[in-house]
N, C-alpha and C. Protein backbone atom coordinates (compact mmCIF):
# COMPACT_ATOMS: atom_id res chain seq x y z
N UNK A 1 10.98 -4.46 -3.34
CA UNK A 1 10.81 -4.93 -4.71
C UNK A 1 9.77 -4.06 -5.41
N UNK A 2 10.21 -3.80 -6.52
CA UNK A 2 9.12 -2.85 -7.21
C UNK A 2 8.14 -3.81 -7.80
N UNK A 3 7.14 -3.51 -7.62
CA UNK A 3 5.71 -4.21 -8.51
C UNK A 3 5.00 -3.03 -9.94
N UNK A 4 4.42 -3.28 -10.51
CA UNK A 4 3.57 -2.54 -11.79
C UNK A 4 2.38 -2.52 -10.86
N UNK A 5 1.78 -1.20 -10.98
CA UNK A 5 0.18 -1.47 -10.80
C UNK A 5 -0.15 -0.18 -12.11
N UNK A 6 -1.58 -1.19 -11.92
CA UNK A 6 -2.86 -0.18 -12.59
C UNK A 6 -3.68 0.77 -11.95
N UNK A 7 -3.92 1.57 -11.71
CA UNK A 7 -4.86 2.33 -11.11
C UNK A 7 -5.82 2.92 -12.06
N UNK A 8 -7.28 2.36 -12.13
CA UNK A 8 -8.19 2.78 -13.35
C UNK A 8 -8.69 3.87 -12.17
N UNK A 9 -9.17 5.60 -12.94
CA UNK A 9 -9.93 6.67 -12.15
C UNK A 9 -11.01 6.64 -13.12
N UNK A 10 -11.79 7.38 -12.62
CA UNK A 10 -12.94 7.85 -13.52
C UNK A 10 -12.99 9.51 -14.04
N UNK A 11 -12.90 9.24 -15.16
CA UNK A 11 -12.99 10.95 -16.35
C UNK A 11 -11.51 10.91 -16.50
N UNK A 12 -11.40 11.83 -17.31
CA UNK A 12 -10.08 11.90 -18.05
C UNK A 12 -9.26 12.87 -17.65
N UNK A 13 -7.82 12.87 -17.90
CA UNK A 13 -6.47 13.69 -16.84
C UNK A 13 -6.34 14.34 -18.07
N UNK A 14 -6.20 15.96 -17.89
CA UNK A 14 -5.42 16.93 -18.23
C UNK A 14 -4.25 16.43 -18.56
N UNK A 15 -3.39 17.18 -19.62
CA UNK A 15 -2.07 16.97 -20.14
C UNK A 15 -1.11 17.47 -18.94
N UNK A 16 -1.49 18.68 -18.39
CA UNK A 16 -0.45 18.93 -17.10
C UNK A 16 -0.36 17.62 -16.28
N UNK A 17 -1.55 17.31 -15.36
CA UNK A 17 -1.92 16.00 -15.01
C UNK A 17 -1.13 15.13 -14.81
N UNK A 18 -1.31 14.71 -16.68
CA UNK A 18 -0.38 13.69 -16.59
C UNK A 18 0.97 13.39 -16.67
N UNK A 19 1.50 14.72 -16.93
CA UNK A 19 3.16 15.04 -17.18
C UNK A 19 3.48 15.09 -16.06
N UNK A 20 3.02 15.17 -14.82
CA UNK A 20 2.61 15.52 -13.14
C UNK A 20 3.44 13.76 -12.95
N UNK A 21 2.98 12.95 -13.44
CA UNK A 21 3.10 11.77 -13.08
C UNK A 21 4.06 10.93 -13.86
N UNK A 22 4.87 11.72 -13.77
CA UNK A 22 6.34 11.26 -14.60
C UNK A 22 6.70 9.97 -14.10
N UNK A 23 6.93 9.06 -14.93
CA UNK A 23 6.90 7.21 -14.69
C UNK A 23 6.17 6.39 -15.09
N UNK A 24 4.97 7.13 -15.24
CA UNK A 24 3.51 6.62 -15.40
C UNK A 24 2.76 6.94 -16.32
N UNK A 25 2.42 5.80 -17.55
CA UNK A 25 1.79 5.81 -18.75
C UNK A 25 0.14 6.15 -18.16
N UNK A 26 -0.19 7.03 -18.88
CA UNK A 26 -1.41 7.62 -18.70
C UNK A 26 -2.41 7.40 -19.84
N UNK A 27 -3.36 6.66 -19.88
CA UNK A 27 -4.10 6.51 -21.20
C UNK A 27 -5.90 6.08 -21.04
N UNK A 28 -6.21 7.07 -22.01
CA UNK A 28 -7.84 7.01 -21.77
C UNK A 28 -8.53 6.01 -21.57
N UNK A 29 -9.38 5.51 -21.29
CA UNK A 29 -10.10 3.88 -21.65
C UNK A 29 -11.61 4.12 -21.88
N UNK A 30 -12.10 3.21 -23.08
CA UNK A 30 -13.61 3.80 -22.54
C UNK A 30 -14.49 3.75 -21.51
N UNK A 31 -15.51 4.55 -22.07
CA UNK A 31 -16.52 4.29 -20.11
C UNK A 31 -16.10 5.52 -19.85
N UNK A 32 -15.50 6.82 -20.37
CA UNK A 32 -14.81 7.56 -19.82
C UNK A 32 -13.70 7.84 -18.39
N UNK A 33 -13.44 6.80 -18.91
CA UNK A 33 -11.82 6.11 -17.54
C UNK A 33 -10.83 5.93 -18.10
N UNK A 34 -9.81 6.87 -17.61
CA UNK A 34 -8.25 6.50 -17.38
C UNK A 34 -7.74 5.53 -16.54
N UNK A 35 -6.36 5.33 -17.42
CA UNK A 35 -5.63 4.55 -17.01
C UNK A 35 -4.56 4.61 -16.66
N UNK A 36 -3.78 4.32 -15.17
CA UNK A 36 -2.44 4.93 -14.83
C UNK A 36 -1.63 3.64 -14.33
N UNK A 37 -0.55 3.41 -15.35
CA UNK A 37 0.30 2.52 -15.41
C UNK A 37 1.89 2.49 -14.98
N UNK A 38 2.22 2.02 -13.75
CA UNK A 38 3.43 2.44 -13.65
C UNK A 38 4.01 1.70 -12.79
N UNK A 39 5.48 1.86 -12.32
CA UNK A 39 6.07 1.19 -11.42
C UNK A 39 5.61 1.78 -9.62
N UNK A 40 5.77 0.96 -8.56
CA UNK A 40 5.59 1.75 -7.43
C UNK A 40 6.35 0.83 -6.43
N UNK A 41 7.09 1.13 -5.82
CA UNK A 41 8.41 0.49 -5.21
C UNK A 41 7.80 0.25 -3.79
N UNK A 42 7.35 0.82 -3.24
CA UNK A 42 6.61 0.18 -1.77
C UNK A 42 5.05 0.97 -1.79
N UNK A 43 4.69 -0.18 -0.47
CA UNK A 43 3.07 0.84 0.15
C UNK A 43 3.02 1.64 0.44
N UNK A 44 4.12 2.78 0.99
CA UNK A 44 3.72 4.47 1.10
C UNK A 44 3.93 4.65 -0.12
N UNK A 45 4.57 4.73 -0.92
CA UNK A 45 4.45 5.31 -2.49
C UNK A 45 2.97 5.28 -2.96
N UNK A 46 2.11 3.89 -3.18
CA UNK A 46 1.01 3.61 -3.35
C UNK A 46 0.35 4.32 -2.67
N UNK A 47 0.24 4.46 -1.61
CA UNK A 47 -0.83 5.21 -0.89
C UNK A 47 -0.68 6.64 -0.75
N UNK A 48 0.57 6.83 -1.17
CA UNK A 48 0.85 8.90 -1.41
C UNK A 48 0.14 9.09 -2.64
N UNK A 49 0.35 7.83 -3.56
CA UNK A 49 -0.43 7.92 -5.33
C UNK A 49 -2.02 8.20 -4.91
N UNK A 50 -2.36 7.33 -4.21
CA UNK A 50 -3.90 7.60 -3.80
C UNK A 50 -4.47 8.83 -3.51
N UNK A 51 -3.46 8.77 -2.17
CA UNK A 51 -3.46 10.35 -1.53
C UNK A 51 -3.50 11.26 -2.30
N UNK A 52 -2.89 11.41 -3.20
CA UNK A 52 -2.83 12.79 -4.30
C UNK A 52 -4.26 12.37 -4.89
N UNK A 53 -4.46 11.57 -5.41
CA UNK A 53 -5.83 11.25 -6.17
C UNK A 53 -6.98 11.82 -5.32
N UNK A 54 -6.89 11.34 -4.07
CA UNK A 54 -7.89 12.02 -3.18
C UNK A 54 -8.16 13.65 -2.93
N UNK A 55 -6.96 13.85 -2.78
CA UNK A 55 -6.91 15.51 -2.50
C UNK A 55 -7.41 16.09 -3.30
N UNK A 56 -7.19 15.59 -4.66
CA UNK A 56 -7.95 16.19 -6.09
C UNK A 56 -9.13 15.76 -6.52
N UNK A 57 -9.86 15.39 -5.62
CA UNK A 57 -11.04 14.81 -6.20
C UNK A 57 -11.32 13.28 -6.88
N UNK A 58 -9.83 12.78 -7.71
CA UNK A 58 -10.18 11.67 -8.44
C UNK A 58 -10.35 10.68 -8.07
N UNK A 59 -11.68 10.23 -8.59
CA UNK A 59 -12.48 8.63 -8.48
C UNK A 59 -11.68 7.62 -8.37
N UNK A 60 -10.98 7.02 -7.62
CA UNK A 60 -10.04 5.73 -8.26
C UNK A 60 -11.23 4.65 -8.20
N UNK A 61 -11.20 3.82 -9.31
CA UNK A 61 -12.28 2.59 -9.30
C UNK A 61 -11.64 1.66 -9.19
N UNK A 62 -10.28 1.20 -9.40
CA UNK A 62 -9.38 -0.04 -8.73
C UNK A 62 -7.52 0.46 -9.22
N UNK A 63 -7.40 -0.61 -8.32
CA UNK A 63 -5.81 -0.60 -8.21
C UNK A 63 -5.72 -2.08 -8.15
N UNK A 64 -4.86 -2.55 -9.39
CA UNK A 64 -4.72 -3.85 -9.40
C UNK A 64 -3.04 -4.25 -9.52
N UNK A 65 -2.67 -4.64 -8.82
CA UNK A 65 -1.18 -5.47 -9.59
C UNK A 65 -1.11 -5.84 -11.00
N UNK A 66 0.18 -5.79 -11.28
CA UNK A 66 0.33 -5.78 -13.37
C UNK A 66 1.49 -7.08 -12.90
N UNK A 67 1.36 -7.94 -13.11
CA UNK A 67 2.68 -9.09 -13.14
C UNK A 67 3.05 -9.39 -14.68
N UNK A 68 4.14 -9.23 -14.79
CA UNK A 68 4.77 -10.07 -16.27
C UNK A 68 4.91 -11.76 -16.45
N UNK A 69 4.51 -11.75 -17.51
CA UNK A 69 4.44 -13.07 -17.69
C UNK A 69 5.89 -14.27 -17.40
N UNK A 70 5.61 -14.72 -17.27
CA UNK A 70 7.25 -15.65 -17.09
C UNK A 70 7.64 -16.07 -18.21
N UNK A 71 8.85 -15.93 -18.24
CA UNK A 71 9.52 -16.24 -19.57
C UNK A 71 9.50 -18.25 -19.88
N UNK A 72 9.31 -19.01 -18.97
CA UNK A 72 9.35 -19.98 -19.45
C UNK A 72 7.74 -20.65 -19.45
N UNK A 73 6.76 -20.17 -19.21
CA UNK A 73 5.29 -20.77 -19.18
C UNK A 73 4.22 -19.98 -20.45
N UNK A 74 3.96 -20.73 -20.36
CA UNK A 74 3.05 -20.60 -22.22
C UNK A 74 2.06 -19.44 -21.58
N UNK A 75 2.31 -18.74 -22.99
CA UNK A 75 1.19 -17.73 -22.99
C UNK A 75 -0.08 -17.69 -22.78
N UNK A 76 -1.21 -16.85 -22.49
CA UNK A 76 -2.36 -17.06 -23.08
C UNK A 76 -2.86 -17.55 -24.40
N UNK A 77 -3.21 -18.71 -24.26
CA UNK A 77 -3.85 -19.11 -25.91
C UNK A 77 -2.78 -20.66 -25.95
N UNK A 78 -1.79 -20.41 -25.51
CA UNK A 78 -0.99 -21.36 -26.18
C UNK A 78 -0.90 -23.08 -25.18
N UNK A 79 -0.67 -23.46 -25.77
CA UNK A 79 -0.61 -25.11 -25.15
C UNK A 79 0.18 -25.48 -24.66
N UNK A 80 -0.18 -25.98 -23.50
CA UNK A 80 0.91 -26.66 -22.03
C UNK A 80 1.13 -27.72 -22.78
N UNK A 81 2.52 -27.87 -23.40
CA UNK A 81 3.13 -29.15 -23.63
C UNK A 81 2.75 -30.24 -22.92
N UNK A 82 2.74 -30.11 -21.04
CA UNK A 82 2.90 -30.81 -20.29
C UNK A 82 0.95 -31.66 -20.13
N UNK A 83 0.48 -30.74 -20.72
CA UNK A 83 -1.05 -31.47 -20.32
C UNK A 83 -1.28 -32.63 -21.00
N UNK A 84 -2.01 -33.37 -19.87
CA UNK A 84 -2.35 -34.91 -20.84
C UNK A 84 -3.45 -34.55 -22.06
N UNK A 85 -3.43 -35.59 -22.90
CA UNK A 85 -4.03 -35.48 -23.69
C UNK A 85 -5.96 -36.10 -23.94
């Protein structure tokens, strides 16, 4: 099953870089940290992603899972019908 992750590095990716990482939305954040957003279909994939990060030097500061929201449960902000009052 494919999952989304985040992988935040520290300092910012070259345009080669990030064209390198075809799949994967690449975008600055402040703090001077990128952000690499993408699909990754199993744990060797993930850990070859690392692996390359390592070989090159880059900082990874986390790798988090990205889950989509469910289509039938209230958003952030919005009100559980179901809660008492």
């Amino acid at each position: 099953m494919t999952q989304v992750f985040e992988v935040l590095v520290r300092g910012r990716m070259s345009g080669q870089l990030a064209q390198a990482l075809d799949g994967f939305t690449v975008q600055a954040r402040p703090g001077g940290l990128t952000s690499i957003l993408g699909p990754i279909d199993d744990q060797p994939r993930l850990l070859g992603l690392l692996g390359a990060f390592d070989d090159l030097h880059i900082e990874v500061i986390s790798v988090n899972p990205v889950s989509a929201p469910d289509a039938g449960s209230p958003g952030q902000g919005d009100a559980d019908a179901s809660a008492p009052d």
